[in-house]
C-alpha atoms as a PDB file:
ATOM      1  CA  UNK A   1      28.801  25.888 -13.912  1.00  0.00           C
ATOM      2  CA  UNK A   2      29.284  24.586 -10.245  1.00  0.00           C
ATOM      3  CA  UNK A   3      32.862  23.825 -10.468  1.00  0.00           C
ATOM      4  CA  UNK A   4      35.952  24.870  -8.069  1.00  0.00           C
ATOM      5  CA  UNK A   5      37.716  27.984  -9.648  1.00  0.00           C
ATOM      6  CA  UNK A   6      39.408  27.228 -12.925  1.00  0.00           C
ATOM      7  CA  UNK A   7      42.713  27.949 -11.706  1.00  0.00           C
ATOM      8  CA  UNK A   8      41.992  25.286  -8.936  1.00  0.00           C
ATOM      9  CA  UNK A   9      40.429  22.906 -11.542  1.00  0.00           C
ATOM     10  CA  UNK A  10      44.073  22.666 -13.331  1.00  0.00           C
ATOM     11  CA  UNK A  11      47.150  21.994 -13.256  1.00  0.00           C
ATOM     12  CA  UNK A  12      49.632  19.091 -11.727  1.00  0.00           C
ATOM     13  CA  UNK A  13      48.710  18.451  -7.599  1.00  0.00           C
ATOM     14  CA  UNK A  14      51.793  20.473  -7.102  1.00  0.00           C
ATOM     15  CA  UNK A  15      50.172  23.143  -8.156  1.00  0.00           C
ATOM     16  CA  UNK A  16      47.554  23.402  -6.536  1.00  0.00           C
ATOM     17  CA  UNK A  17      48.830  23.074  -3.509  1.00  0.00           C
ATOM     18  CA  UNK A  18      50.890  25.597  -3.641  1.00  0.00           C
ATOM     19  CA  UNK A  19      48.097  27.899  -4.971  1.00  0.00           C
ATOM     20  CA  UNK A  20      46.830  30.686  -2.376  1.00  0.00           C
ATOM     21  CA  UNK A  21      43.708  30.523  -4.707  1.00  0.00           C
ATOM     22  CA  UNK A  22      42.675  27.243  -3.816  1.00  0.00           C
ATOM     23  CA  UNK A  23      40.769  26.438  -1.357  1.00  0.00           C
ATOM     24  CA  UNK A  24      41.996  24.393   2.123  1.00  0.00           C
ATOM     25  CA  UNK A  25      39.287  21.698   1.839  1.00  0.00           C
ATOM     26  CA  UNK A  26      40.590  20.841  -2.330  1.00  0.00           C
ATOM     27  CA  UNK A  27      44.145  21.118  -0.931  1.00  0.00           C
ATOM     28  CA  UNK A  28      43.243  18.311   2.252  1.00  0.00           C
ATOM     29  CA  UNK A  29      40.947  16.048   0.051  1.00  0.00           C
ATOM     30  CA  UNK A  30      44.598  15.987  -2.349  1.00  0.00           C
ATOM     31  CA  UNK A  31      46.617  15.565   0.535  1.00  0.00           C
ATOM     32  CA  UNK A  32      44.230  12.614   1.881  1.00  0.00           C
ATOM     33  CA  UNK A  33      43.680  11.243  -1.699  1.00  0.00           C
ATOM     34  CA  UNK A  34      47.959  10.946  -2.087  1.00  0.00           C
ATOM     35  CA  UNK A  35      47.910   8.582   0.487  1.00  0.00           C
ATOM     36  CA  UNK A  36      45.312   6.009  -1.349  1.00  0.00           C
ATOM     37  CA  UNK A  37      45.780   3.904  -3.782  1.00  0.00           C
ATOM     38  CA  UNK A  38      45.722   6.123  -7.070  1.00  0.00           C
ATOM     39  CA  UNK A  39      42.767   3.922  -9.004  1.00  0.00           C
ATOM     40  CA  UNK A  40      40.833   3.778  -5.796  1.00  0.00           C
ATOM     41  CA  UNK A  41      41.076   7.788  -5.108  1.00  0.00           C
ATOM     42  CA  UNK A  42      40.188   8.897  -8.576  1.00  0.00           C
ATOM     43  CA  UNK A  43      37.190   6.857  -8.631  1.00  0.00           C
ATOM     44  CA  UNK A  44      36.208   8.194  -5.271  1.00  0.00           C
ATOM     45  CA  UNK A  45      36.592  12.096  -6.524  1.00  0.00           C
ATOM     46  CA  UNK A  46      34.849  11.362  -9.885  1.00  0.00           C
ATOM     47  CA  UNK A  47      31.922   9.957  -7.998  1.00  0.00           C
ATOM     48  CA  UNK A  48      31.955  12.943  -5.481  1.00  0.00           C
ATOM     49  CA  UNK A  49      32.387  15.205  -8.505  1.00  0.00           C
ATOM     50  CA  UNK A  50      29.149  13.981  -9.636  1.00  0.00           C
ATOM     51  CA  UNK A  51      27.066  13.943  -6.526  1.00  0.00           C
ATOM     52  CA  UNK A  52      28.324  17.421  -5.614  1.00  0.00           C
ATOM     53  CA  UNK A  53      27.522  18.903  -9.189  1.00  0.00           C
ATOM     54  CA  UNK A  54      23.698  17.561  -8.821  1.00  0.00           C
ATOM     55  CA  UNK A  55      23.490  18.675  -5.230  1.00  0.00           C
ATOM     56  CA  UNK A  56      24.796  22.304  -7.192  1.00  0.00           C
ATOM     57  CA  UNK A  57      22.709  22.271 -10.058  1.00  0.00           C
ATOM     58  CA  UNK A  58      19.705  21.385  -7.814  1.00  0.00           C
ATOM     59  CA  UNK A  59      20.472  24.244  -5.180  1.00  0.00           C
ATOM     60  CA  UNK A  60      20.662  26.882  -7.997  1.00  0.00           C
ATOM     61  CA  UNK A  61      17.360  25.180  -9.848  1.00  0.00           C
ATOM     62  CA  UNK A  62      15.743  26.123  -5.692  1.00  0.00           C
ATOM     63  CA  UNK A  63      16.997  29.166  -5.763  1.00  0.00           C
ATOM     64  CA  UNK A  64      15.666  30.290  -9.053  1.00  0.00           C
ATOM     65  CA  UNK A  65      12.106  29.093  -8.515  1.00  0.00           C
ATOM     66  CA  UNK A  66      12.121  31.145  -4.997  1.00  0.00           C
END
């Protein structure tokens, strides 16, 4: 699955802030997204979710045809 590490992938914002696990571009796209309005923030990450996962699943599809 091309997903952030679980441990990153749960939890309250809080939390993942203060995890040393996480990495500093999750913990600056939360500290941007805080700053937005809520609706308009969670609609932005589940669209770059999306686009992200393709661009994933099509760079592992590449590298297992090469």
């Amino acid at each position: 699955m091309c997903h952030e590490a679980e441990s990153a992938g749960r939890g309250t914002i809080d939390d993942i802030l203060v995890d040393p696990t996480a990495s500093l571009w999750l913990k600056a796209a939360l500290r941007s997204a805080l700053s937005r309005d809520p609706v308009d923030a969670a609609n932005d990450a589940d669209v770059l979710a999306r686009v992200l996962n393709d661009h994933c699943r099509h760079s592992l599809e590449e590298s297992r045809s090469t």
